[in-house]
N, C-alpha and C. Protein backbone atom coordinates (compact mmCIF):
# COMPACT_ATOMS: atom_id res chain seq x y z
N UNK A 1 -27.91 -25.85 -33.09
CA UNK A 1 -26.49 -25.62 -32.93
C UNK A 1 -26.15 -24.25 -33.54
N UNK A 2 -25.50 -23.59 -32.86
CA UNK A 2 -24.99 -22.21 -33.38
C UNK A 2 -23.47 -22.11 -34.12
N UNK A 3 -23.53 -21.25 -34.86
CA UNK A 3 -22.09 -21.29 -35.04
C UNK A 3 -21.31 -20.01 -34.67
N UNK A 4 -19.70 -19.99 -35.39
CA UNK A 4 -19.26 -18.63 -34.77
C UNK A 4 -20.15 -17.40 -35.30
N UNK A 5 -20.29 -17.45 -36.50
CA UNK A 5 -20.80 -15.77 -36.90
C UNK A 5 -22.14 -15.94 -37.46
N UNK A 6 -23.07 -16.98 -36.40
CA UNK A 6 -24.77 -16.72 -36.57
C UNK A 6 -24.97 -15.79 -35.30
N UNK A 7 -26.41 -15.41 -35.95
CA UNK A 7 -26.79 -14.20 -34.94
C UNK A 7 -27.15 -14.61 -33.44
N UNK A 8 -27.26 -15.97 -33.56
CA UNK A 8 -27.69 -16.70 -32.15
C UNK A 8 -26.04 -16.36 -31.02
N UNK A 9 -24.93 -16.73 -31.89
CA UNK A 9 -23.60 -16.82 -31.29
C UNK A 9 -23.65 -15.34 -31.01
N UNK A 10 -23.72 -14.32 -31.86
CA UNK A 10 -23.53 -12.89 -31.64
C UNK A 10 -24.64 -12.08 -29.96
N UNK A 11 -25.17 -13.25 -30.20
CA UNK A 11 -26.46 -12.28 -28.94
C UNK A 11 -25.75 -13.14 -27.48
N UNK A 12 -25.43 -14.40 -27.88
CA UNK A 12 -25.00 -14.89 -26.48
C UNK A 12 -23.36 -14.17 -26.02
N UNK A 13 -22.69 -13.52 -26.98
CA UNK A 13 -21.44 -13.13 -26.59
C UNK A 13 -22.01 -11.56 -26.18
N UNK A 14 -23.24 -10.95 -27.26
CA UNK A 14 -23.76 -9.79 -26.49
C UNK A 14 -24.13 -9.81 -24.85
N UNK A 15 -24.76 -10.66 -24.56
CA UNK A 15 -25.38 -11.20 -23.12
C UNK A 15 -24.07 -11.51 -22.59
N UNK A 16 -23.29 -11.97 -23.13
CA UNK A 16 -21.74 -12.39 -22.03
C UNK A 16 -21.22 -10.99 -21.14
N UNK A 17 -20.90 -10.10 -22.57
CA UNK A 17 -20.68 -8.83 -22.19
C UNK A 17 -20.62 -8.11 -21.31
N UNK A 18 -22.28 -7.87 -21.64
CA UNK A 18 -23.18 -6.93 -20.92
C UNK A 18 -22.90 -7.50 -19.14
N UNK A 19 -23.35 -8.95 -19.30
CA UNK A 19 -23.04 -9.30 -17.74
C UNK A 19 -21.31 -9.31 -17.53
N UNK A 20 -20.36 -9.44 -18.01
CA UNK A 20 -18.97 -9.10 -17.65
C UNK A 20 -19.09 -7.68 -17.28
N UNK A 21 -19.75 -6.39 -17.69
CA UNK A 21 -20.13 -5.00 -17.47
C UNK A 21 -20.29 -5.09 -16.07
N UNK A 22 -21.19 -6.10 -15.16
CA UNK A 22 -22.03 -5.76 -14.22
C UNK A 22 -21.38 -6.24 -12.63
N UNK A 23 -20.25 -7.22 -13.50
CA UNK A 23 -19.56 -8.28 -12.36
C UNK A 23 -18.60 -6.96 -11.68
N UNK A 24 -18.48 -7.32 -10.31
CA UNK A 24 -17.31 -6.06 -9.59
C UNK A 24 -15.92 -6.93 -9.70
N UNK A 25 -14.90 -6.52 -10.30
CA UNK A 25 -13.95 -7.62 -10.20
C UNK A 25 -12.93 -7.41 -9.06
N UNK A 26 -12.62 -7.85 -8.34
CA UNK A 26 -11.34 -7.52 -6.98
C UNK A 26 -9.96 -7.87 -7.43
N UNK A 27 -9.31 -7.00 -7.07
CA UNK A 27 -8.23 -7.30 -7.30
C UNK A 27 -7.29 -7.17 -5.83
N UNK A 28 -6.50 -8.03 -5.77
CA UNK A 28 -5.79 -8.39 -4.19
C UNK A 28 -4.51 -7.60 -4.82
N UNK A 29 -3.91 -6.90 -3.68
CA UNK A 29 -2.86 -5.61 -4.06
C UNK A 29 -1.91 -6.36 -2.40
N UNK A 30 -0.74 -6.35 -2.69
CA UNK A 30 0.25 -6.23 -1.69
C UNK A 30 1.41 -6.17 -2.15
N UNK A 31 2.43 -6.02 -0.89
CA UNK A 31 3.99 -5.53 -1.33
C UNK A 31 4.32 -6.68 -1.57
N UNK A 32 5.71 -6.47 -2.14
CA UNK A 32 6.02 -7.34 -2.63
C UNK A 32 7.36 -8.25 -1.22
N UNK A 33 7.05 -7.67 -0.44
CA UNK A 33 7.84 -7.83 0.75
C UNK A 33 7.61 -7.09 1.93
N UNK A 34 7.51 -7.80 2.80
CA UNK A 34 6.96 -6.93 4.06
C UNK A 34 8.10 -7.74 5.02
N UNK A 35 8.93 -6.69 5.85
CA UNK A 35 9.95 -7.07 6.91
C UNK A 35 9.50 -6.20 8.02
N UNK A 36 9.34 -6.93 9.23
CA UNK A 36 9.19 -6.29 10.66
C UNK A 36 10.58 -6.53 11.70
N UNK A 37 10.67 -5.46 12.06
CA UNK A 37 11.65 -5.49 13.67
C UNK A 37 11.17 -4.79 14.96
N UNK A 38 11.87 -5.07 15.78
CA UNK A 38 11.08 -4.59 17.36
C UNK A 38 12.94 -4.41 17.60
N UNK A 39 13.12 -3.33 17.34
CA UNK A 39 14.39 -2.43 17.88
C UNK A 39 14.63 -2.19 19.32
N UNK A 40 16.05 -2.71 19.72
CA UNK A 40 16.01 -2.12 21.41
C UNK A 40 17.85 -1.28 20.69
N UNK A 41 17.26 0.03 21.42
CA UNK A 41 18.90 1.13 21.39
C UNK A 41 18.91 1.09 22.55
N UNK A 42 20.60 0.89 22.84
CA UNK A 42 20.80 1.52 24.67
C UNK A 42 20.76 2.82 24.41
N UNK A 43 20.98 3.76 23.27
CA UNK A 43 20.66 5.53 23.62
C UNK A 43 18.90 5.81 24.03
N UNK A 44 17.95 5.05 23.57
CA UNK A 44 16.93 5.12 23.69
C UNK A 44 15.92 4.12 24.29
N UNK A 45 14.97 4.87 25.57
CA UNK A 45 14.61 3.53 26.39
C UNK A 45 13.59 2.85 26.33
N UNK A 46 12.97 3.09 25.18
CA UNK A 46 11.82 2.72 24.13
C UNK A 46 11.94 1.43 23.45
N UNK A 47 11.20 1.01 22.67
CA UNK A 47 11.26 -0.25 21.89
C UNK A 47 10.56 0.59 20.31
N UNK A 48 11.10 0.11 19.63
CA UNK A 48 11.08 0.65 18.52
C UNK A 48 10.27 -0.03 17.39
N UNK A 49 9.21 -0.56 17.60
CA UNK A 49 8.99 -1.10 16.31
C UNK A 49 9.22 -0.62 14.39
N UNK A 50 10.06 -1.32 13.80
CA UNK A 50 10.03 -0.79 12.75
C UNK A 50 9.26 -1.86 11.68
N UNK A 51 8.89 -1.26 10.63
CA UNK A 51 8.36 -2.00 9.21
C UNK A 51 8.74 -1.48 8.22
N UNK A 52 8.75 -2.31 6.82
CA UNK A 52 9.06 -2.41 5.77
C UNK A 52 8.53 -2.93 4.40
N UNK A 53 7.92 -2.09 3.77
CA UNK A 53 7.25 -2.60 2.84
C UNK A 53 7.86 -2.53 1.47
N UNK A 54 8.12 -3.52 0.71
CA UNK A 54 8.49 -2.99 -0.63
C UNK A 54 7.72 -3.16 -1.52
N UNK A 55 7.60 -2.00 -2.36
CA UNK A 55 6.46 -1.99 -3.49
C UNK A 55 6.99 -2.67 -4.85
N UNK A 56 5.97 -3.28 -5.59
CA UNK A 56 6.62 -3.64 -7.17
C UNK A 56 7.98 -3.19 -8.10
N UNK A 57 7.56 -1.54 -7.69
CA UNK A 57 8.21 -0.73 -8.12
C UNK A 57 9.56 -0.31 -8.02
N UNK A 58 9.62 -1.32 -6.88
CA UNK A 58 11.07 -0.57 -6.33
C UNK A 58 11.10 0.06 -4.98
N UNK A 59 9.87 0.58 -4.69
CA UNK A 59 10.30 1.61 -3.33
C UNK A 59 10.25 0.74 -2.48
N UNK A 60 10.89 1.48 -1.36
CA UNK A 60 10.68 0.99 0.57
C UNK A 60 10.15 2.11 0.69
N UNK A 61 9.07 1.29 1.69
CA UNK A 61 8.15 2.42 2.75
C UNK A 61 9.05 1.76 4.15
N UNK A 62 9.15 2.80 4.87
CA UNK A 62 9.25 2.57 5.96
C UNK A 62 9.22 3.23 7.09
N UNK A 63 8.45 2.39 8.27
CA UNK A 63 7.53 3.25 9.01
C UNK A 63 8.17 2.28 10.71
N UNK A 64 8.24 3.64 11.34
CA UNK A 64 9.15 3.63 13.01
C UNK A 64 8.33 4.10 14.12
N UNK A 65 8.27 3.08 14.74
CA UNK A 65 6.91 3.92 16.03
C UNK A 65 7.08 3.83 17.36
N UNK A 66 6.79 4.22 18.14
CA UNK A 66 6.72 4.22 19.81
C UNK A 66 5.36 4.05 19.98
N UNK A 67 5.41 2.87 21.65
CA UNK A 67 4.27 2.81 21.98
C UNK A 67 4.13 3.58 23.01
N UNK A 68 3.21 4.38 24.21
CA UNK A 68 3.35 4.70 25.66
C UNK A 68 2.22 5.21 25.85
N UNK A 69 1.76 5.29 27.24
CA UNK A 69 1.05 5.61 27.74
C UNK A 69 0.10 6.81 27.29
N UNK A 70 -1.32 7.64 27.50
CA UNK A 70 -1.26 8.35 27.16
C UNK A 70 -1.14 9.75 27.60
N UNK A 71 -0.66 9.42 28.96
CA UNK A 71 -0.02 10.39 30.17
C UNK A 71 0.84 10.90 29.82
N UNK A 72 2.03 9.73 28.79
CA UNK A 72 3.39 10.12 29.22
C UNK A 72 3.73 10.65 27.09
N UNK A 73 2.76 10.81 26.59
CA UNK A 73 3.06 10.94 24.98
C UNK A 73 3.45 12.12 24.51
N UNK A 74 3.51 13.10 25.07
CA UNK A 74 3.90 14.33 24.74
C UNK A 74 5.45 14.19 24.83
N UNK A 75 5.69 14.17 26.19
CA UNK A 75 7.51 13.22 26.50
C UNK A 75 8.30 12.55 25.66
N UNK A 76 7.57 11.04 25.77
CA UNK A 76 8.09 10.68 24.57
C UNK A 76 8.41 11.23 23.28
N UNK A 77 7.19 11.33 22.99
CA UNK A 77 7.36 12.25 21.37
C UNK A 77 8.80 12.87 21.58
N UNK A 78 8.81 14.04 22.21
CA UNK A 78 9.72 14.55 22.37
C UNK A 78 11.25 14.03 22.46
N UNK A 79 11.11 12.96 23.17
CA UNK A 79 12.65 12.15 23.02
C UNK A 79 12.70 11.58 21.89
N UNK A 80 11.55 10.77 21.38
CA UNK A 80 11.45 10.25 20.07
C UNK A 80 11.95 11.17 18.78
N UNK A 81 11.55 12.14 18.80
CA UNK A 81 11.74 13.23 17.72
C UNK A 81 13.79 13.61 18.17
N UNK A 82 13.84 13.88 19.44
CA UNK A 82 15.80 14.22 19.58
C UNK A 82 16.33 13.09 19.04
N UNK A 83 15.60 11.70 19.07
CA UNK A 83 16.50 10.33 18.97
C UNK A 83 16.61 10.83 16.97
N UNK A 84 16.14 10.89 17.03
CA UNK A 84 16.14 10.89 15.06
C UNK A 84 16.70 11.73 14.78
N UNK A 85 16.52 12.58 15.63
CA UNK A 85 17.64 13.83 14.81
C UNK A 85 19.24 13.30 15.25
N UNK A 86 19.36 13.01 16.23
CA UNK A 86 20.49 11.99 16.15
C UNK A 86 21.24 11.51 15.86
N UNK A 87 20.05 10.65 14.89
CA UNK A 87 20.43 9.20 14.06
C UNK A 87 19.95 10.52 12.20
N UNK A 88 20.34 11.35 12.39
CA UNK A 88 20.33 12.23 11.20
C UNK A 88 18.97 12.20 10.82
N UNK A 89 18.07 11.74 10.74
CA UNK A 89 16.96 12.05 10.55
C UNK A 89 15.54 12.95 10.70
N UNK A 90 14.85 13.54 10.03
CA UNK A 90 14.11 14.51 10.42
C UNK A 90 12.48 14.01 10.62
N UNK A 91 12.34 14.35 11.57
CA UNK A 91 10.85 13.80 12.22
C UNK A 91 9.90 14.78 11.62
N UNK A 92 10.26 15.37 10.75
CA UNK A 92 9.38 16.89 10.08
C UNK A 92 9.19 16.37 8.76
N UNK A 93 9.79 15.03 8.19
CA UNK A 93 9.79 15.31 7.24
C UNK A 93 8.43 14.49 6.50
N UNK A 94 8.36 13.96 5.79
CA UNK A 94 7.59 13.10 4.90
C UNK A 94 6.76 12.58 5.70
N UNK A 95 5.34 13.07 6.32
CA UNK A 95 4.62 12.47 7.41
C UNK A 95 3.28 11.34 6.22
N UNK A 96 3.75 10.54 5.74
CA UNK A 96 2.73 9.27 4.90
C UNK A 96 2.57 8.26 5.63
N UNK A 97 1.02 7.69 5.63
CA UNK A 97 1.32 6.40 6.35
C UNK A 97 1.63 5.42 5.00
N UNK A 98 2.39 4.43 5.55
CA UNK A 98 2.89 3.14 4.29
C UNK A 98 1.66 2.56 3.72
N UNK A 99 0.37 2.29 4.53
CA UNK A 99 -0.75 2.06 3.83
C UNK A 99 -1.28 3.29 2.96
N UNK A 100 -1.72 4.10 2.99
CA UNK A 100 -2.30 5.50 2.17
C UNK A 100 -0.98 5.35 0.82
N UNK A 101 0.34 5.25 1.55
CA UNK A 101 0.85 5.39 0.09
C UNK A 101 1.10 4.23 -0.60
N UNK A 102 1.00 3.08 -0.09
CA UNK A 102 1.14 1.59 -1.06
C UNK A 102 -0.52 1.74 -1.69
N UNK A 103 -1.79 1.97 -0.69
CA UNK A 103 -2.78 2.41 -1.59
C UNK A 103 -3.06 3.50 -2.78
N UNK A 104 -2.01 4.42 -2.75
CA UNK A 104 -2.13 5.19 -3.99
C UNK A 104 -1.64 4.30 -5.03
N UNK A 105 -0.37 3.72 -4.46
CA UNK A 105 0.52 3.19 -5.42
C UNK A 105 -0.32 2.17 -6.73
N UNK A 106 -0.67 1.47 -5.65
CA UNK A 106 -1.92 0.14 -6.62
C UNK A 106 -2.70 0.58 -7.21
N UNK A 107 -3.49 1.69 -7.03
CA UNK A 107 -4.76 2.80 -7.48
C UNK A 107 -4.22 2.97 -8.94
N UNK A 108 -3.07 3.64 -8.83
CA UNK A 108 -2.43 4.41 -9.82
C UNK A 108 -2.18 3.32 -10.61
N UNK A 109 -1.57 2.17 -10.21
CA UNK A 109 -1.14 0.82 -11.44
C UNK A 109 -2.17 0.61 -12.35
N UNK A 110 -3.48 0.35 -11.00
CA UNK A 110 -4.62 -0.27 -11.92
C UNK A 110 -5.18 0.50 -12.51
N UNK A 111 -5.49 1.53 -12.32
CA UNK A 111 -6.05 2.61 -13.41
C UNK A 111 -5.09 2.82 -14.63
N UNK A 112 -3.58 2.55 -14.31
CA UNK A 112 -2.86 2.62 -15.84
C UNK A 112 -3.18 1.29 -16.34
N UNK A 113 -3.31 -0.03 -15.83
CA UNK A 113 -3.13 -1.18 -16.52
C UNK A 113 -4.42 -1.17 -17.28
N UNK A 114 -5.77 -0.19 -16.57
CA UNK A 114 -7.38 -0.57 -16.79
C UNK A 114 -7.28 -0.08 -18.28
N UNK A 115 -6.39 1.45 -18.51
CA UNK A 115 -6.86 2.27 -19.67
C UNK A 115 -5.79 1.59 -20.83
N UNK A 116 -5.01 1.04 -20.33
CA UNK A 116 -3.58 0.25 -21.07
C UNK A 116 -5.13 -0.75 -22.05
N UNK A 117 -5.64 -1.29 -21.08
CA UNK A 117 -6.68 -2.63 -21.76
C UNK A 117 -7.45 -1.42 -22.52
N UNK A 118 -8.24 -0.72 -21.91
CA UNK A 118 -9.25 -0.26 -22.80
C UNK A 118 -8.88 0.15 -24.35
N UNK A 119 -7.45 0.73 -24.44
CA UNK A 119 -7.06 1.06 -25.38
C UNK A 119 -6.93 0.23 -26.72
N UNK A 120 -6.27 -1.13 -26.03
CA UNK A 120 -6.43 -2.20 -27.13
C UNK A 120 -7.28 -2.70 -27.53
């Protein structure tokens, strides 16, 4: 029988360790809300899918798309891009996809939460 502070207890918490060192641990990352719509405008003769992601943090991502052909995508685009300016918006502006930036977002948590632990 071992106890807490024999050297037998000290080598099996060494061996615990070392293998906690070796394990890959996963961590599952998502928003904290995800809302979808499929938009119909009578100014525009498109279907609009929109999404919505909200992060922990507070932010909305949100991301607006057209589907079409690939004959007719230059066109579109083009109406797509007048419709936003429109609706006040600039099609120039902030080109992120909501995944790349909800993936920074989590990156950045867990690397603060990782060094937050290491510290203590």
């Amino acid at each position: 029988m071992s106890t807490a502070g024999s050297p037998e207890t000290s080598n099996q918490r060494t061996r615990a360790m070392a293998a906690m060192d070796a394990v890959e641990i996963k961590v599952t990352v998502r928003p904290d809300r995800v809302l979808r719509w499929k938009l119909n405008h009578n100014d525009f003769p498109h279907d609009l899918p929109l999404e919505e992601w909200r992060l922990p943090d507070g932010d909305d991502l949100v991301e607006v798309s057209i589907k079409t052909s690939p004959e007719d995508a230059r066109q579109v685009q083009k109406e797509f891009d007048a419709y936003l300016r429109e609706l006040g918006l600039d099609p120039e502006g902030a080109q992120e996809t909501k995944t790349r930036t909800a993936l920074e977002y989590f990156a950045k948590t867990h690397r603060e939460t990782t060094s937050q632990r290491a510290s203590h």
